[in-house]
Protein backbone atom coordinates (compact mmCIF):
# COMPACT_ATOMS: atom_id res chain seq x y z
CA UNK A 1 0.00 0.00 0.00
CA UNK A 2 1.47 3.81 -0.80
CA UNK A 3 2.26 5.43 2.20
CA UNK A 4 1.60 9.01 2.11
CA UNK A 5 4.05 11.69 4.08
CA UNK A 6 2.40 14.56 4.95
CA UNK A 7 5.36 16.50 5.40
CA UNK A 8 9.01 15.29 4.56
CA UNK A 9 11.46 15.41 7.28
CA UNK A 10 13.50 17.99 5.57
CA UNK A 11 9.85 20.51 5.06
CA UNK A 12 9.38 19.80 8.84
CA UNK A 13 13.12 21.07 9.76
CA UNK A 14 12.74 23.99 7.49
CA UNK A 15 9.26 24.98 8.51
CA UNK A 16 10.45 25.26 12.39
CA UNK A 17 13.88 26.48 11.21
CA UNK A 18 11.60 29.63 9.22
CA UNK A 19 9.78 30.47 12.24
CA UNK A 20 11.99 30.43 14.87
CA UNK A 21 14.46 32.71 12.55
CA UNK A 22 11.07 34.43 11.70
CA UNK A 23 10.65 34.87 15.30
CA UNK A 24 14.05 35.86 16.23
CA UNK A 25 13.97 38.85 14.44
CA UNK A 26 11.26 40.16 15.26
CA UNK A 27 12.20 39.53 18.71
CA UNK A 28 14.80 41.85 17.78
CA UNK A 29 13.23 44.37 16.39
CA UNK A 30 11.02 44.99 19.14
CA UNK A 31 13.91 44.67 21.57
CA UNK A 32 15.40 47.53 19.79
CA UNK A 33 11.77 49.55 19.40
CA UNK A 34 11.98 48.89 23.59
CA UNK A 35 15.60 50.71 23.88
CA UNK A 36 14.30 53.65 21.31
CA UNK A 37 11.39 53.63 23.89
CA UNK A 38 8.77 53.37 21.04
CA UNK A 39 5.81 50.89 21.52
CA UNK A 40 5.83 47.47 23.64
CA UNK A 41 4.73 45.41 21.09
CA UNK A 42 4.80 46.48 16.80
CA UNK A 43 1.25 45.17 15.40
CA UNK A 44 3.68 45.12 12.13
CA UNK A 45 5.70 42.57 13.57
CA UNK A 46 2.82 40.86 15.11
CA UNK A 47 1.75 40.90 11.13
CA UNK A 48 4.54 39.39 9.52
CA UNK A 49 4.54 36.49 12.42
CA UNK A 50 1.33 35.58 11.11
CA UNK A 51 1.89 35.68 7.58
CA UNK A 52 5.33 33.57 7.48
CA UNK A 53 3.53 31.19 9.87
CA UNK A 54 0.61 31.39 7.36
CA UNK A 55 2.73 30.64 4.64
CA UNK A 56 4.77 27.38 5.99
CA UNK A 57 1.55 25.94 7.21
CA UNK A 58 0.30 26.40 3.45
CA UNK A 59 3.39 25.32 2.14
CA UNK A 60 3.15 22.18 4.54
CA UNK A 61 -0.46 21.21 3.81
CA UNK A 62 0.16 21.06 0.07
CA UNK A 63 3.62 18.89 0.40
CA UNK A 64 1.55 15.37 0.91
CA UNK A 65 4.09 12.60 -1.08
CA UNK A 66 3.82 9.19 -1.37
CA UNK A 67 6.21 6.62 -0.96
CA UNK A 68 5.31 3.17 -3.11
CA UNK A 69 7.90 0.89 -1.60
CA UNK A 70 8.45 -0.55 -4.84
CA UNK A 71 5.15 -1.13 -6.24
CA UNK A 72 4.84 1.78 -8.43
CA UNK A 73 3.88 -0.29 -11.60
CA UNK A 74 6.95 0.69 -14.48
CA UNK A 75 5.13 -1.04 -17.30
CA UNK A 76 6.10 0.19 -20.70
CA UNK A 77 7.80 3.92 -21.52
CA UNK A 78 5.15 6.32 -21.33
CA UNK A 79 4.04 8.58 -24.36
CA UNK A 80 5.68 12.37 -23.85
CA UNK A 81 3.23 15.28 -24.62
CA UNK A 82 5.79 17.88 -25.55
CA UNK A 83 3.46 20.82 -26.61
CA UNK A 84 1.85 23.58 -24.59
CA UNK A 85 -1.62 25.13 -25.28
CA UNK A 86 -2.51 21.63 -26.70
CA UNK A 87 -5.57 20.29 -25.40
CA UNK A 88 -5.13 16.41 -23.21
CA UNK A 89 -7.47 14.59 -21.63
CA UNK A 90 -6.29 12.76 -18.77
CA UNK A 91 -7.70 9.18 -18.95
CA UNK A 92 -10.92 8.37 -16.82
CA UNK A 93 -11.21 11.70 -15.58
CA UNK A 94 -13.01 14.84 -16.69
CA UNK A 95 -10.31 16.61 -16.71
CA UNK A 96 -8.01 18.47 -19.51
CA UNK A 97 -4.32 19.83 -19.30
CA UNK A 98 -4.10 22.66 -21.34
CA UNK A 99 -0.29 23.70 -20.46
CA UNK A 100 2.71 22.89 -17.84
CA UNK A 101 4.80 25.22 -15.81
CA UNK A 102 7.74 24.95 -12.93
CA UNK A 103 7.07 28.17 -10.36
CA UNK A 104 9.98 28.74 -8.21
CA UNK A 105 8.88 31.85 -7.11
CA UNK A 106 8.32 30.60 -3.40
CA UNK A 107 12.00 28.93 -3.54
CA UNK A 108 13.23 26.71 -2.38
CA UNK A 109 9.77 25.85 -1.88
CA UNK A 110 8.94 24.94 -5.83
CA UNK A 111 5.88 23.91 -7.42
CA UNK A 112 4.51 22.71 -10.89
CA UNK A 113 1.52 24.87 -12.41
CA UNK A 114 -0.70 23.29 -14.59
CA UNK A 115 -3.76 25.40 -16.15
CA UNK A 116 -6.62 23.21 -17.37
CA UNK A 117 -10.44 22.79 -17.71
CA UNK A 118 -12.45 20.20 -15.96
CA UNK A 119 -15.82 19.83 -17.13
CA UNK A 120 -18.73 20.51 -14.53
CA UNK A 121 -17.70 19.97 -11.17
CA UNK A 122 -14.13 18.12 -10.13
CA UNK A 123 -15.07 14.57 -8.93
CA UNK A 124 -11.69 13.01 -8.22
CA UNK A 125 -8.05 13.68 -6.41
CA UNK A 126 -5.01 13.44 -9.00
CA UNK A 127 -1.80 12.42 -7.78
CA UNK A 128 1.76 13.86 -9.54
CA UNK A 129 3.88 11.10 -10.61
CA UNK A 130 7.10 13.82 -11.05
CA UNK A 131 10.29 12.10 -13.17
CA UNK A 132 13.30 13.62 -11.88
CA UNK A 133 16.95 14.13 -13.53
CA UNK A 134 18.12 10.88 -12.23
CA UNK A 135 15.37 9.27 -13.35
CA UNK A 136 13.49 8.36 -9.72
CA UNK A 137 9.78 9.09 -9.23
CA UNK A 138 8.47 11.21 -6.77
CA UNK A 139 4.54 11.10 -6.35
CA UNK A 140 2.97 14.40 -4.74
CA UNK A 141 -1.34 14.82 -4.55
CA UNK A 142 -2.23 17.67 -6.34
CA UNK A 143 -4.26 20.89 -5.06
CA UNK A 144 -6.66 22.27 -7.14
CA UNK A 145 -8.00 25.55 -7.28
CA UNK A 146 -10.80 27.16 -9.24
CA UNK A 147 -10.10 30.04 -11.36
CA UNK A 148 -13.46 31.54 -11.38
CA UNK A 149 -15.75 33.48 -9.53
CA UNK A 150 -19.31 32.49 -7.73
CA UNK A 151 -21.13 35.64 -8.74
CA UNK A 152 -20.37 35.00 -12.27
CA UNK A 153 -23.61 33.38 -13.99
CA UNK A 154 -24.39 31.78 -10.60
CA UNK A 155 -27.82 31.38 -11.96
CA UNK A 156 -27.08 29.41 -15.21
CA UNK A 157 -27.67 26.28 -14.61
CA UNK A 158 -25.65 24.41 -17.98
CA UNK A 159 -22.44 22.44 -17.07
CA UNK A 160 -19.44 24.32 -18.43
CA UNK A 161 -15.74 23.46 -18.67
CA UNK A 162 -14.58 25.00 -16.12
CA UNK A 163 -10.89 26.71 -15.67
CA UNK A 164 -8.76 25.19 -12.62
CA UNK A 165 -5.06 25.71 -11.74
CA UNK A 166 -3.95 22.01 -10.28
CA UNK A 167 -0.43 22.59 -8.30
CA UNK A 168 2.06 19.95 -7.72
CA UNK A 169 4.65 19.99 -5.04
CA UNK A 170 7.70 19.60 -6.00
CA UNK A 171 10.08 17.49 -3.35
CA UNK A 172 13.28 19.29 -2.29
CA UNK A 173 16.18 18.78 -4.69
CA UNK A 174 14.08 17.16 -6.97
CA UNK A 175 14.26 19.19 -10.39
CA UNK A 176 11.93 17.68 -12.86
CA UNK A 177 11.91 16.89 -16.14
CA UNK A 178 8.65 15.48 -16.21
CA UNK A 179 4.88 14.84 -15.10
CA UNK A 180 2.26 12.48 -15.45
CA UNK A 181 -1.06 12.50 -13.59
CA UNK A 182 -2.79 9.62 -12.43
CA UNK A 183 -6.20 8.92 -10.16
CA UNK A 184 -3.93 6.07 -7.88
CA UNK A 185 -0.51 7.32 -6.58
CA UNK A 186 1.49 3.89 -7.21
CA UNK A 187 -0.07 3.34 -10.85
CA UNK A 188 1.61 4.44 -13.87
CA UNK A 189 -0.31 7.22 -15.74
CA UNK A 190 0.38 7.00 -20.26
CA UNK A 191 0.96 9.96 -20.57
CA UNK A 192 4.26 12.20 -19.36
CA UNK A 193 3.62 16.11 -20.10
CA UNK A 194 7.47 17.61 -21.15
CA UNK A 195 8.54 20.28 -18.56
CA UNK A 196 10.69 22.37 -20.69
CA UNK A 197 14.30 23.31 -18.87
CA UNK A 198 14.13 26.55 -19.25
CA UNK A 199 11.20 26.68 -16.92
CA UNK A 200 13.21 25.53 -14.45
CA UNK A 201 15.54 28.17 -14.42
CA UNK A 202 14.57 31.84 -12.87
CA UNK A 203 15.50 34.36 -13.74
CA UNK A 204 17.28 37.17 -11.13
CA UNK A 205 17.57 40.23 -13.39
CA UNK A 206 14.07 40.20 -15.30
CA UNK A 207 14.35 40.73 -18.92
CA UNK A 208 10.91 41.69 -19.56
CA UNK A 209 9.23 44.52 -17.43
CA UNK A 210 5.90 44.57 -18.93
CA UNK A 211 4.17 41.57 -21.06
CA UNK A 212 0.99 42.07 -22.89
CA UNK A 213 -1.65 39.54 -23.37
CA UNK A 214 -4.39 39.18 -25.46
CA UNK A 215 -7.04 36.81 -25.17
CA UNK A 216 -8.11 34.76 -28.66
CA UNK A 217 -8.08 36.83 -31.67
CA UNK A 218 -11.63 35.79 -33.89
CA UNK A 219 -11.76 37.92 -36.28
CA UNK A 220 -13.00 37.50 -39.96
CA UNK A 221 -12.67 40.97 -41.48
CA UNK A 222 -8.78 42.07 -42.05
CA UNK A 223 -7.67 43.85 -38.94
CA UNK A 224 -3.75 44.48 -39.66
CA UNK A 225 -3.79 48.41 -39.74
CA UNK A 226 -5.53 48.30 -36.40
CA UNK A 227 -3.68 45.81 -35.18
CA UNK A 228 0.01 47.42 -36.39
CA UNK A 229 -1.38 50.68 -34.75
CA UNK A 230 -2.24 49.10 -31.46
CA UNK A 231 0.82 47.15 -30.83
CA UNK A 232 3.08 50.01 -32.04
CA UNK A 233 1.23 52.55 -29.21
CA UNK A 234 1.92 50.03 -26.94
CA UNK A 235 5.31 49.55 -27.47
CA UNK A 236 6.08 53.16 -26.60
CA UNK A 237 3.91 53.17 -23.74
CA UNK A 238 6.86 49.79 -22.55
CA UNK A 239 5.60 46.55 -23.44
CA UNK A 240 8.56 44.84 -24.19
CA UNK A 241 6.68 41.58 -24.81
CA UNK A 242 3.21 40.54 -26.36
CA UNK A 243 2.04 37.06 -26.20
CA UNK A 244 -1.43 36.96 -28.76
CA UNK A 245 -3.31 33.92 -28.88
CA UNK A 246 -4.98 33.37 -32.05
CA UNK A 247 -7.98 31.39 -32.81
CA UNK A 248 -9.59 32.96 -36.41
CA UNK A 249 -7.66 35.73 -38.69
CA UNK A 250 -7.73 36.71 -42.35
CA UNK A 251 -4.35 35.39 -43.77
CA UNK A 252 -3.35 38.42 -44.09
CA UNK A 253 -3.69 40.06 -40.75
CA UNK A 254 -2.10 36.30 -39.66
CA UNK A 255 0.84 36.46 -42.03
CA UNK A 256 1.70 40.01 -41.05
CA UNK A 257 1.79 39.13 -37.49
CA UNK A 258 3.73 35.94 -38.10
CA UNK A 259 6.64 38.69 -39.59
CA UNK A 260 6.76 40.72 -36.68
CA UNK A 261 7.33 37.53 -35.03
CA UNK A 262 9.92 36.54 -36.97
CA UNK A 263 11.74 39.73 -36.40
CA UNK A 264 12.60 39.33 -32.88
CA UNK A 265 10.57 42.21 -31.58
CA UNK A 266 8.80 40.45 -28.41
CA UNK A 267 5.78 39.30 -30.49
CA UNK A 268 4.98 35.68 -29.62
CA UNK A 269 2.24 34.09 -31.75
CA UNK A 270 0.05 31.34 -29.33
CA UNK A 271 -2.34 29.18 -31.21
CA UNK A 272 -5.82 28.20 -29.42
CA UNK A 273 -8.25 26.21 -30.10
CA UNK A 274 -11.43 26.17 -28.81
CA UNK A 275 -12.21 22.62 -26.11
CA UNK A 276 -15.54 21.49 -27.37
CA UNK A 277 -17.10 23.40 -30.40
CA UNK A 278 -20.74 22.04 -29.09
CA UNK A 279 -20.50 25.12 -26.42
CA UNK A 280 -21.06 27.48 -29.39
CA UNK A 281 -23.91 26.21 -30.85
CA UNK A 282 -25.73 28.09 -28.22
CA UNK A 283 -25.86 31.63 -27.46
CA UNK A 284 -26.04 31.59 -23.72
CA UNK A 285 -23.52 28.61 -23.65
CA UNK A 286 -21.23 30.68 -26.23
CA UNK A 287 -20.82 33.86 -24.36
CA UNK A 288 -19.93 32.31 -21.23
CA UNK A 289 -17.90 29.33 -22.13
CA UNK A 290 -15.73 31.86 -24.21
CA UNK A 291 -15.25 33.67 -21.08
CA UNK A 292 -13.78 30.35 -19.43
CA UNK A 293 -11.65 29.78 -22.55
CA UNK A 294 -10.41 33.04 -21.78
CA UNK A 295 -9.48 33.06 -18.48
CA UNK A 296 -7.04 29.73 -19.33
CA UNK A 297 -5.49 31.91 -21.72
CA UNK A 298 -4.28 34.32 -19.79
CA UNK A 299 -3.28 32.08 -16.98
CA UNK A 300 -1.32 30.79 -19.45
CA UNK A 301 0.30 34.23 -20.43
CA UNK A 302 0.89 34.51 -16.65
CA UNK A 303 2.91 31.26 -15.86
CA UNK A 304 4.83 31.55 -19.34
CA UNK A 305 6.47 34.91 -17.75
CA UNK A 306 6.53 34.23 -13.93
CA UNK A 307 10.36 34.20 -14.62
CA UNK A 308 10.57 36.73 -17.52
CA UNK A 309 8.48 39.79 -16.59
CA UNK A 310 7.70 41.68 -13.83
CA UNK A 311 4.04 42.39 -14.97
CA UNK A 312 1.68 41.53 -17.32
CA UNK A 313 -1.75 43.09 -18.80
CA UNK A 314 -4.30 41.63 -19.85
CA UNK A 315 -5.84 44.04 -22.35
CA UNK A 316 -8.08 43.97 -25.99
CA UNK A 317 -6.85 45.45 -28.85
CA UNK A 318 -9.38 48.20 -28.32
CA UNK A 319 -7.93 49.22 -24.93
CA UNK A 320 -4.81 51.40 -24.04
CA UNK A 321 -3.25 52.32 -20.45
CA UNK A 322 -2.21 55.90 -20.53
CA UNK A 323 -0.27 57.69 -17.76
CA UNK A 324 -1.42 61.28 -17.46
CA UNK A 325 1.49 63.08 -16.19
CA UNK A 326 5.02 60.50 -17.43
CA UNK A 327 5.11 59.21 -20.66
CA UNK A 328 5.81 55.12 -19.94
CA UNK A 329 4.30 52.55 -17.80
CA UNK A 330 7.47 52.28 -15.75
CA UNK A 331 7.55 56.05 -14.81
CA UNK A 332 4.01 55.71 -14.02
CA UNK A 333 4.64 53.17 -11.48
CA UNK A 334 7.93 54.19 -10.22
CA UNK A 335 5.50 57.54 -9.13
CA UNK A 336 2.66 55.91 -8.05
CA UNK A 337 4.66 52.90 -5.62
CA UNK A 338 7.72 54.33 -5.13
CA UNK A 339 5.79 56.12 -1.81
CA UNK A 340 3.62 52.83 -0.63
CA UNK A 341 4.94 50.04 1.13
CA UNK A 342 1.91 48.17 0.22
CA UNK A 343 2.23 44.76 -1.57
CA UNK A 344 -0.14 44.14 -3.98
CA UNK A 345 -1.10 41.29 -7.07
CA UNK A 346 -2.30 44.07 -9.40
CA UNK A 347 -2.68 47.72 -9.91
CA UNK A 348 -5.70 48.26 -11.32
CA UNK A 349 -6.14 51.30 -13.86
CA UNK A 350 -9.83 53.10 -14.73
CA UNK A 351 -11.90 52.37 -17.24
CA UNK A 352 -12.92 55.74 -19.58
CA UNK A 353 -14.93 54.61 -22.86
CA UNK A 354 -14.18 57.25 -26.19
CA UNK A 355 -17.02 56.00 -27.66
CA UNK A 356 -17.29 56.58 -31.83
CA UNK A 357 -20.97 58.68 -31.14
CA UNK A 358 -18.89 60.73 -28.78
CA UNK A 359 -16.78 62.01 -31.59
CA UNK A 360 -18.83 62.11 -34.74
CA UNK A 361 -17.88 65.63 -35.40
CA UNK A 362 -14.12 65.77 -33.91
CA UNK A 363 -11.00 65.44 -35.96
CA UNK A 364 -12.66 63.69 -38.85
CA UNK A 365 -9.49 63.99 -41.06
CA UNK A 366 -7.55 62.08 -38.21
CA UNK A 367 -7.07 58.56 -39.60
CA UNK A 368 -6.02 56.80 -36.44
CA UNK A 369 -8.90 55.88 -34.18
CA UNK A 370 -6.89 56.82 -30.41
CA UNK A 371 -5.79 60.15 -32.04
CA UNK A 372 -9.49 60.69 -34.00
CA UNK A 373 -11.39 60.21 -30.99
CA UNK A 374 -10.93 62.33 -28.00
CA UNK A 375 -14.29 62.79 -25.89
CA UNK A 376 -14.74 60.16 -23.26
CA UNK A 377 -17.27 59.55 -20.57
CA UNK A 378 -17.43 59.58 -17.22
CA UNK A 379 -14.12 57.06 -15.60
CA UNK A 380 -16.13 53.58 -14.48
CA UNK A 381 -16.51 52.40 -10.97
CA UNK A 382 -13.28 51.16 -9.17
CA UNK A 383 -14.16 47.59 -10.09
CA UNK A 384 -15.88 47.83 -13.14
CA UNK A 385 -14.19 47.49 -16.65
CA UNK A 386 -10.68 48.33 -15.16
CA UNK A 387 -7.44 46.44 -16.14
CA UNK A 388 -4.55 46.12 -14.32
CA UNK A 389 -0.75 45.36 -13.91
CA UNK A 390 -0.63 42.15 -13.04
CA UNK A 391 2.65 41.48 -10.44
CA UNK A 392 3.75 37.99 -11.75
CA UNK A 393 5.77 37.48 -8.47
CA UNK A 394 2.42 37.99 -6.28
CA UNK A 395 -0.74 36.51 -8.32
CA UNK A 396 -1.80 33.11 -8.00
CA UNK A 397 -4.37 33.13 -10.77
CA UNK A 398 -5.79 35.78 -12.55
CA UNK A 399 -8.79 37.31 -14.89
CA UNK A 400 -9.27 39.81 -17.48
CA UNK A 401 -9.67 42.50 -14.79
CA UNK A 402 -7.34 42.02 -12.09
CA UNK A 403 -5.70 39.25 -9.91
CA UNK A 404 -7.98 36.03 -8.26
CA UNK A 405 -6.01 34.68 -5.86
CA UNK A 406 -2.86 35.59 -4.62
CA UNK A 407 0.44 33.78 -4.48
CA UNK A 408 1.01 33.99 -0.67
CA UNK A 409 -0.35 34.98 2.60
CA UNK A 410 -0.51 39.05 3.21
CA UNK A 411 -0.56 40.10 -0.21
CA UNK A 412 -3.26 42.53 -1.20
CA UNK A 413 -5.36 41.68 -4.16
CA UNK A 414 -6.18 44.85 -5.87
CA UNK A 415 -4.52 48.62 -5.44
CA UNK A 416 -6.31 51.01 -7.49
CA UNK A 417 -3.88 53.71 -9.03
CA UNK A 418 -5.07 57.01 -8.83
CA UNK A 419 -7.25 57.96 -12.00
CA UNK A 420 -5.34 61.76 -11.86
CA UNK A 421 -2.51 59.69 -13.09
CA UNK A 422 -2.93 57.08 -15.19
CA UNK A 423 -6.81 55.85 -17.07
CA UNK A 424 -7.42 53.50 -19.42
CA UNK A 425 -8.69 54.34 -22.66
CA UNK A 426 -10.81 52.38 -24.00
CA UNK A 427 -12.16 53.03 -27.98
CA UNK A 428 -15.51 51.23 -29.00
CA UNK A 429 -17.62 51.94 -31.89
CA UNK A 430 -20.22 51.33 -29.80
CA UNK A 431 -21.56 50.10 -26.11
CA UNK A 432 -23.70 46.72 -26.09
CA UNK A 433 -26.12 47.19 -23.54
CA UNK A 434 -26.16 43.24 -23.64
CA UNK A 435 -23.22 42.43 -22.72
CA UNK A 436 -22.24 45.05 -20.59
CA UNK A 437 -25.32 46.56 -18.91
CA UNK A 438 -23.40 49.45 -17.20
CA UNK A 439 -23.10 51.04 -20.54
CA UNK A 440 -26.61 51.83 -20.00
CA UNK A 441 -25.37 54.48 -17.80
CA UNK A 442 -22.79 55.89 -19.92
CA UNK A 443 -24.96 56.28 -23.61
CA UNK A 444 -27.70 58.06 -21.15
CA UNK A 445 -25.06 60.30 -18.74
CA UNK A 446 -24.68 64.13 -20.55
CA UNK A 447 -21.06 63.86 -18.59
CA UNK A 448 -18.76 64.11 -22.26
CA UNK A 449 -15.72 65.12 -21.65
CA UNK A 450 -13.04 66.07 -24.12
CA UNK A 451 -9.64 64.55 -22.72
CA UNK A 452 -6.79 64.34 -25.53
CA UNK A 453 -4.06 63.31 -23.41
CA UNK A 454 -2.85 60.55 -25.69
CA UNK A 455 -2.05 62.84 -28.74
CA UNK A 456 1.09 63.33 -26.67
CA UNK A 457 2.33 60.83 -28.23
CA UNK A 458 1.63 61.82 -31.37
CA UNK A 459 4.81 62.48 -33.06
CA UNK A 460 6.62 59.17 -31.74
CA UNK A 461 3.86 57.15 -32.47
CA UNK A 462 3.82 58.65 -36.34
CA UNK A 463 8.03 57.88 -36.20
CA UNK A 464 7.52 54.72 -34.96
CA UNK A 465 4.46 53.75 -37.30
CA UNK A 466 5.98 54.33 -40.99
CA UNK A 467 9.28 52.28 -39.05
CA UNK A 468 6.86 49.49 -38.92
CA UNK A 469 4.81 50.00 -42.08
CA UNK A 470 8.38 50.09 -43.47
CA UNK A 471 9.49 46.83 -42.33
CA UNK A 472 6.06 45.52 -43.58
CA UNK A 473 6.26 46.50 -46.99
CA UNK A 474 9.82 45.06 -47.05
CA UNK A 475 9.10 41.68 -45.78
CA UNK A 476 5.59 41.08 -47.26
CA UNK A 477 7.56 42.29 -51.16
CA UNK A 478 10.48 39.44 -50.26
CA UNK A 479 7.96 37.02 -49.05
């Protein structure tokens, strides 16, 4: 029978070794608060007692592994799924594996991420089977954890595919090379999922400040102009990387995307196809299963630049993040942190909608759409249609909006940045009532206010554009 370890000797001597040092200084620090005569006992101290105890007993709870005294069953050489963002169903279970990750961001305490779907309601426990380097298996139950919220469609009543993020423990000093998943610790699963090595290795001087990502692309009409305009704004506002994940585009909106990712330029191409086409047959089924197909997709983006990037965004192609009073994303956030020792998963920016009816009469001869349109309503609610800047070192899961869950005990979830420096502008052609019933409130308000602060970019952008169109014409004439 598998024997299962609730905590390894080693996690034991570490968690008690954590605390006490834990302890110790702030033993310490109050000691010295005492001789500077300030208070008896620091309620900050008190604080971060509680959340590194928090955190070990979290850490300990999800380190169960299983020792199979040799009857792990060997049997032949398992088939290797190599690819990410390709859908797997995991044998008996209702359960599929979208993509694999290795998080050491709570090292040495290191974990496997894997983003998936399980349809309807999870009904079983999966157990890690982790190959290591030197080829011994080390067999870890996974934790799973819903990446949704109950006061979406709580009322619908139709079973969904539903997005989870399943965690696996990894063992200290094991570094892994693979996973399977299995519903019985001891028995070998047929399928190993590849983890790639250089997931494995973090990184301590990030590359990547910012990462942009974009949630399926399904378009049919040709979108490149808008597109090329959109990603060139946003590469002077700092994104240094954009991962897109495509589902439907003209070939040539596709092909002209597929250059700029061929040039090196920190656009990454992610194909995505849809679970079970079945879901779209419906209308009330459609709209809300897309939503879940979303959410895995930028859970994805997330754990494919834990290690590269110290934030990403999770924007549309019709929204831009502009800082009011700097000119990047960095200076904006250098300003608005540099003062708080708050520790947040996301700082979340104001919604403003520049609405085409807004701006029938202004700038007509302006060709691009964030320079033509410059009357916007009222900013939205705190949490309504904001997005944020999603710290990849603090969020556990994530949504279009802002942050889920966090990674560890006594972060904050959600800092709102001041909207007197920094909104986010957001350029519709119109405002579905449908699908986003506080438009209501918006298309009725007389609030219209005419805020240009974007065309201060004007000039770069224009330099920056005809480099690009440039480049285009170039590589579409060779191709």
């Amino acid at each position: 029978m598998p024997v299962a370890r609730s905590t390894p000797r080693l996690l034991s001597l570490v968690f008690v070794a954590s605390v006490v040092f834990c302890c110790c200084l702030i033993f310490l620090g109050e000691f010295a608060d005492r001789q500077r005569g300030g208070r008896k006992k620091s309620d900050d101290s008190e604080n971060r007692r509680i959340v590194a105890f928090s955190l070990m007993k979290q850490i300990e709870i999800e380190s169960e592994e299983f020792n199979c005294d040799g009857e792990f069953l060997i049997g032949e050489k398992p088939k290797e799924h190599t690819e990410n963002q390709i859908w797997t169903n995991l044998k008996g279970t209702n359960v599929f594996i979208y993509s694999v990750y290795h998080d050491r961001r709570l090292y040495p305490y290191e974990y496997l991420r894997i983003i998936a779907m399980i349809k309807g309601t999870r009904n079983s426990t999966l157990f890690c089977q982790i190959l290591s380097q030197d080829g011994q298996y080390f067999i870890t139950r996974t934790r799973a954890t819903k990446i949704w919220s109950k006061s979406w469609n709580q009322n619908d009543t139709h079973t969904y595919y539903n997005p989870f993020l399943i965690s696996c423990y990894i063992p200290f000093g094991v570094t892994p090379i693979s996973v399977s998943f299995s519903l019985k610790p001891c028995e070998k699963a047929p399928i190993d999922f590849k983890i790639s090595p250089e997931d494995t290795l973090p990184s301590k001087d990030l590359p990547h400040i910012f990462t942009i990502c974009v949630k399926p692309l399904n378009f049919n009409k040709d979108i490149s102009l808008k597109l090329l305009q959109w990603i060139v704004i946003n590469q002077i506002l700092g994104a240094t990387k954009m991962n897109l994940y495509v589902e439907n585009l003209p070939k040539k909106t596709l092909k002209i995307l597929q250059s700029f990712q061929k040039s090196q330029n920190g656009i990454t191409l992610l194909k995505h196809d849809n679970l079970d086409s079945s879901f779209y047959l419906d209308e009330t089924t459609n709209i809300w299963q897309k939503r879940r197909n979303e959410i895995i997709t930028y859970n994805d983006c997330l754990y494919r630049n834990i290690h590269t990037s110290h934030f990403i965004i999770p924007v549309d192609i019709d929204e831009i993040i502009v800082p009011r009073h700097v000119t990047t994303w960095a200076e904006l956030l250098h300003e608005s942190l540099s003062e708080s020792k708050d520790n947040f998963a996301s700082y979340t920016v104001r919604n403003a909608y520049y609405l085409r009816q807004f701006n029938v009469k202004k700038r007509l001869k302006e060709k691009i759409v964030f320079f033509r349109n410059v009357v916007r309503s009222d900013f939205s609610g705190e949490r309504e249609s904001g997005k944020s800047f999603v710290s990849t070192k603090n969020a556990l899961t994530v949504f279009n909006h802002y942050a889920l869950k966090t990674l560890r005990p006594g972060i904050g979830r959600i800092k709102f940045l001041k909207k007197e420096l920094v909104q986010m502008n957001h350029y519709k052609d119109n405002c579905d009532t449908v699908i986003l019933p506080e438009c209501a409130k918006y298309l009725s308000s007389p609030v219209r206010v005419v805020d240009n602060v974007i065309l201060k970019y004007k000039k770069v952008f224009y330099r920056e554009y005809a480099k690009a169109l440039m480049f285009l014409n170039q590589t579409m004439s060779l191709s």
